[in-house]
N, C-alpha and C. Protein backbone atom coordinates (compact mmCIF):
# COMPACT_ATOMS: atom_id res chain seq x y z
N UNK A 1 49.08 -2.37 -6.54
CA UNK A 1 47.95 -1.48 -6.73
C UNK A 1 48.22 -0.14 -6.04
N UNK A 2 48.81 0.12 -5.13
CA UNK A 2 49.38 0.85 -4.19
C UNK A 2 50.49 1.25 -4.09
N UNK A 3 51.56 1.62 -4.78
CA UNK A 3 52.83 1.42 -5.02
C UNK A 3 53.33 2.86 -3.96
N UNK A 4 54.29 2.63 -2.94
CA UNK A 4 54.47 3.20 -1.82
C UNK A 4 53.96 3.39 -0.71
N UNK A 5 53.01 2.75 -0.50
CA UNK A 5 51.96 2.68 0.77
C UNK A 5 52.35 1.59 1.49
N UNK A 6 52.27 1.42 3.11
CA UNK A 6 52.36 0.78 3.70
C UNK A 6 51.10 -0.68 3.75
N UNK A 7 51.89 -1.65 3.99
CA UNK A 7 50.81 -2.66 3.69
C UNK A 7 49.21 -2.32 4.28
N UNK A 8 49.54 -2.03 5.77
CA UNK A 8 48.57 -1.56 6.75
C UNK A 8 47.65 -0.77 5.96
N UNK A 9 48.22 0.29 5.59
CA UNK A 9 47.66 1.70 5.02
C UNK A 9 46.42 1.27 3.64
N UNK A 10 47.33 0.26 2.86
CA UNK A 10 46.40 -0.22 1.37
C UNK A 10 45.31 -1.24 2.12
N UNK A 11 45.68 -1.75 3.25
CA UNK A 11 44.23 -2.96 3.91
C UNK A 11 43.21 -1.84 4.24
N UNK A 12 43.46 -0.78 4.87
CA UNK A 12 42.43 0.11 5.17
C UNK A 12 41.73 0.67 4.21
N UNK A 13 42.58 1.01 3.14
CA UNK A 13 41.58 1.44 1.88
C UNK A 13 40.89 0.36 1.08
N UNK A 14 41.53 -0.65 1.26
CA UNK A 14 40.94 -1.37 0.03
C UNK A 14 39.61 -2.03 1.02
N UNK A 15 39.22 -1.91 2.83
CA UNK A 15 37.86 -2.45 2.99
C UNK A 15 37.04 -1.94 2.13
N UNK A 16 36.55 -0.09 2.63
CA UNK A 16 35.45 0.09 1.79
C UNK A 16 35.25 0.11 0.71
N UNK A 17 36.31 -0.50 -0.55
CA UNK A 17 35.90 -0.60 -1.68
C UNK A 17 35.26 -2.12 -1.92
N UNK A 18 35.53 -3.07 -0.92
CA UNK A 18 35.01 -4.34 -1.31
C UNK A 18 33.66 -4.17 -0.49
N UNK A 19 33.68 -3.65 0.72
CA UNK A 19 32.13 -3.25 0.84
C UNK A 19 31.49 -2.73 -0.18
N UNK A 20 31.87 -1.33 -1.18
CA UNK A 20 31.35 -0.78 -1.68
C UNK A 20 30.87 -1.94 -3.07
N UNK A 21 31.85 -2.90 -2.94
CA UNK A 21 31.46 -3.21 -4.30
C UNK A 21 30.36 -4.65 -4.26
N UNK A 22 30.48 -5.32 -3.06
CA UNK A 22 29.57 -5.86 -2.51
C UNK A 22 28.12 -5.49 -2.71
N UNK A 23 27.80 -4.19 -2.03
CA UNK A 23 26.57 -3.71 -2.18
C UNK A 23 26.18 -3.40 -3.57
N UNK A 24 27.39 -2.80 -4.41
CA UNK A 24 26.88 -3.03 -5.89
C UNK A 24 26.21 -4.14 -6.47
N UNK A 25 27.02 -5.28 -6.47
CA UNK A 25 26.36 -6.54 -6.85
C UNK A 25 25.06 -6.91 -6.15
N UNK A 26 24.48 -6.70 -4.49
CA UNK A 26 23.74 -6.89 -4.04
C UNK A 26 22.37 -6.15 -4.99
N UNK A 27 22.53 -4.82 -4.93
CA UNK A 27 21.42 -3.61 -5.37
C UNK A 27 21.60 -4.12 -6.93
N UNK A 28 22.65 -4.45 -7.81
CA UNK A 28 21.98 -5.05 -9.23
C UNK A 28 21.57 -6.25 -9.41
N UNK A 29 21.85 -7.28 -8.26
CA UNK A 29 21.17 -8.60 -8.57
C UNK A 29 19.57 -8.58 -8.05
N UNK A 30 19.34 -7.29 -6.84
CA UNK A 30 17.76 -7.18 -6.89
C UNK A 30 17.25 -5.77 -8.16
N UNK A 31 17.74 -5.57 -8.78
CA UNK A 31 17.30 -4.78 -10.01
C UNK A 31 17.09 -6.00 -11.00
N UNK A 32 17.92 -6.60 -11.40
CA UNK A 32 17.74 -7.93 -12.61
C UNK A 32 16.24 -8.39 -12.14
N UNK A 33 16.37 -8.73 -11.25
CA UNK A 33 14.95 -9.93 -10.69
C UNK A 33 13.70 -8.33 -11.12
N UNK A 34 13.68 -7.57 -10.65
CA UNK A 34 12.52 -6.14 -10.96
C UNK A 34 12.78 -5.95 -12.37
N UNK A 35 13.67 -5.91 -13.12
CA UNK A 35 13.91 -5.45 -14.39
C UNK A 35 13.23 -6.59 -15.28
N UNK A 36 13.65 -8.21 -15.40
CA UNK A 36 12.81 -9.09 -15.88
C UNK A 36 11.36 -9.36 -15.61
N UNK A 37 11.23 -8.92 -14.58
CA UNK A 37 9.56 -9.49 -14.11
C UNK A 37 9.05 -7.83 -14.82
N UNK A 38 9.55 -6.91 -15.10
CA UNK A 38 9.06 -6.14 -15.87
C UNK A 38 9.02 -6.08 -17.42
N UNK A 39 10.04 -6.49 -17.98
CA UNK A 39 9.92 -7.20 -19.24
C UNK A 39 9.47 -8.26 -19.69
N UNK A 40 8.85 -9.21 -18.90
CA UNK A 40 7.73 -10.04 -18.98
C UNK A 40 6.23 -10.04 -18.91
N UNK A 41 6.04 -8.34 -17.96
CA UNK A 41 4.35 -8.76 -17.64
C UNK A 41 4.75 -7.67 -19.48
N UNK A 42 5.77 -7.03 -19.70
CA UNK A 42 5.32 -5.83 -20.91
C UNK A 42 5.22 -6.91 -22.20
N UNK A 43 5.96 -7.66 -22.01
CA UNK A 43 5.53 -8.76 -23.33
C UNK A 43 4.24 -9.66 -23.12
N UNK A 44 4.14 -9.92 -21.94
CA UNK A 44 2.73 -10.45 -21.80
C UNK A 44 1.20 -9.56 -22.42
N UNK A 45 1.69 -8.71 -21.86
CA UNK A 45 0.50 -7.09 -22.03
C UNK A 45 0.42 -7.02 -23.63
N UNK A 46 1.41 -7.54 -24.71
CA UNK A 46 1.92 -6.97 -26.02
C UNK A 46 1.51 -7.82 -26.81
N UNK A 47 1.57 -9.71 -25.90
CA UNK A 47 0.97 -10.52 -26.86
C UNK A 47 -0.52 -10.71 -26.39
N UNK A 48 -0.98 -10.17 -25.55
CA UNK A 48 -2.74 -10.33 -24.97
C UNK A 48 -3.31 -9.38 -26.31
N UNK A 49 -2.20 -7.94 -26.02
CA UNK A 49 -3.28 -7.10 -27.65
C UNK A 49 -3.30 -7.71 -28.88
N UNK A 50 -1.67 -8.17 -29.25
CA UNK A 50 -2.35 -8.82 -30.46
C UNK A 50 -3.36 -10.11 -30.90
N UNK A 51 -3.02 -10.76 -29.66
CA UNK A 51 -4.18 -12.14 -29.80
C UNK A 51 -5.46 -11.26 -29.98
N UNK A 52 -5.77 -10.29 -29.11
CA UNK A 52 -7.37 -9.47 -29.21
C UNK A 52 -7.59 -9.09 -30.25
N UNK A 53 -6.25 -8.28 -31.47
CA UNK A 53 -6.42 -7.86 -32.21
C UNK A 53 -6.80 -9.20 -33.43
N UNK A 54 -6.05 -10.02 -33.05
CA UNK A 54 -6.45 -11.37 -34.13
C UNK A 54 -7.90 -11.76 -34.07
N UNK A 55 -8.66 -11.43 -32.71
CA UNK A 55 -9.89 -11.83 -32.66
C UNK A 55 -10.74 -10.89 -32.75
N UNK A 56 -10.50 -9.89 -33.32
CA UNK A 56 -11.42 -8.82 -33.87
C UNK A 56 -11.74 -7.99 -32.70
N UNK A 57 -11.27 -8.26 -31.41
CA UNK A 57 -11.62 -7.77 -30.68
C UNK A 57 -10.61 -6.30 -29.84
N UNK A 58 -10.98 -5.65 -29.26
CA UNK A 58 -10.32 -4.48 -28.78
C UNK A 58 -9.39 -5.41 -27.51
N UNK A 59 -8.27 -5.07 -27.16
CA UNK A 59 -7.71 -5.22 -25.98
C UNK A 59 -8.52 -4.63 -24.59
N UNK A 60 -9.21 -3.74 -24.17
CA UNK A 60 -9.77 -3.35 -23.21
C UNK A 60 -10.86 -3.88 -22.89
N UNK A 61 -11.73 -4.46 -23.91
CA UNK A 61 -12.78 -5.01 -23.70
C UNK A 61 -12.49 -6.94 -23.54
N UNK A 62 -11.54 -7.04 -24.03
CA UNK A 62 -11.14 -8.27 -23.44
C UNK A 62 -10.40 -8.44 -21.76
N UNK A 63 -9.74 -7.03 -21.79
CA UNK A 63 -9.32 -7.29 -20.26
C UNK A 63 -10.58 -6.87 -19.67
N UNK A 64 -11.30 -6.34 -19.43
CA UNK A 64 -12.67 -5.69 -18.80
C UNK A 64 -13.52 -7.06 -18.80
N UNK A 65 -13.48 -8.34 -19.51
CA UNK A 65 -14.37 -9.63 -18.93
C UNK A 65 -13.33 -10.35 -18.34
N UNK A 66 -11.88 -10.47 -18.99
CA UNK A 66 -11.33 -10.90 -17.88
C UNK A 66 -11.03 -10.48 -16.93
N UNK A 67 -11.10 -9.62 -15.83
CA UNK A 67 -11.23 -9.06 -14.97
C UNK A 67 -12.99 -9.26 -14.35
N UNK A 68 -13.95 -8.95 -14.67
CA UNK A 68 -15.00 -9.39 -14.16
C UNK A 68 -15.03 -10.90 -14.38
N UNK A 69 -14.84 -11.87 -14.75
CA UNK A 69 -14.46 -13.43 -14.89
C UNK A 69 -13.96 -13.81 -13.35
N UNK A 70 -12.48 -12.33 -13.35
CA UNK A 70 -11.83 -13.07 -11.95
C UNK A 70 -12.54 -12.81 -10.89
N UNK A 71 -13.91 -11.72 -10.74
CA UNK A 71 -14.68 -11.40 -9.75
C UNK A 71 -15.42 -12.28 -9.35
N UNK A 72 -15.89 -12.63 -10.74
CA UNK A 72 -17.18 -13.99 -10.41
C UNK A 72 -16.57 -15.04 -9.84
N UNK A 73 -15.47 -15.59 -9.97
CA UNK A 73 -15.11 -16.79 -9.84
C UNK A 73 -14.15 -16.97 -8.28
N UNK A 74 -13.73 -15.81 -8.17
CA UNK A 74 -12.67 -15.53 -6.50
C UNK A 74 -13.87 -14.41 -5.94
N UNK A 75 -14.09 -15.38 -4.55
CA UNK A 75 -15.30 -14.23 -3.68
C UNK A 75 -14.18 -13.38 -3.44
N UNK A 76 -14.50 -11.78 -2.58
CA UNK A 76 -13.89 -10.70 -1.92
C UNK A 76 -13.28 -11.51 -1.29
N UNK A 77 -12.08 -10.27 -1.01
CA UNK A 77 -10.90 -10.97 0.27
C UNK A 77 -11.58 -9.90 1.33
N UNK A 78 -11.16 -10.40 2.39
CA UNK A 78 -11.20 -9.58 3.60
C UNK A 78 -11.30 -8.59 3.88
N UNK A 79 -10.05 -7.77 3.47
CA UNK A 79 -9.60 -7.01 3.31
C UNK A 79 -10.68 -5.83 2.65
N UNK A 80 -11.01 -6.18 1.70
CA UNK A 80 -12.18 -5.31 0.96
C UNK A 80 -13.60 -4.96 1.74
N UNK A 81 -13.60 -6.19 2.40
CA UNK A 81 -14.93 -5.86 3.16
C UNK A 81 -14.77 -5.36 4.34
N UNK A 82 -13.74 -5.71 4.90
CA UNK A 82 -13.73 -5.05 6.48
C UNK A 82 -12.69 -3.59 6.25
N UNK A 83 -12.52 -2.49 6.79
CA UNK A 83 -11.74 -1.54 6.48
C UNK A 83 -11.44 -1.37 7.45
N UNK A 84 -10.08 -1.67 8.35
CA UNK A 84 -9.33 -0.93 9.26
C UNK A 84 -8.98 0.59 9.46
């Protein structure tokens, strides 16, 4: 890979490329995990409209009871009521 370099000389260069390439794989295997959980809630979001649309109904007004549904049914967290 190195052709005239001292052995010494190619160990020194070739650390920071296996660091460098280390952290590559690190920073795209936590992009995959963010990249799918984003192409899932967008297909989720895609088949909620058309089910709404199958039921004659608007998508907003179906998320707008489900969303008050989750009010009625989970009291406030903490958090909401007390303000630090």
């Amino acid at each position: 890979m190195f052709p005239g370099l001292a052995t010494i000389t190619a160990s020194k260069i070739q650390i920071p490329m296996v660091i460098f390439q280390a952290l590559q794989i690190a920073g795209d295997s936590l992009m995959t995990i963010a990249f799918r959980r984003w192409i899932q809630s967008d297909e989720e979001r895609e088949a909620a409209v058309a089910k709404a649309e199958q039921d004659g109904d608007s998508y907003d007004d179906q998320e707008a009871r489900r969303i008050q549904n989750s009010k009625e049914s989970h009291p406030p967290r903490l958090g909401t009521l007390v303000r630090f």
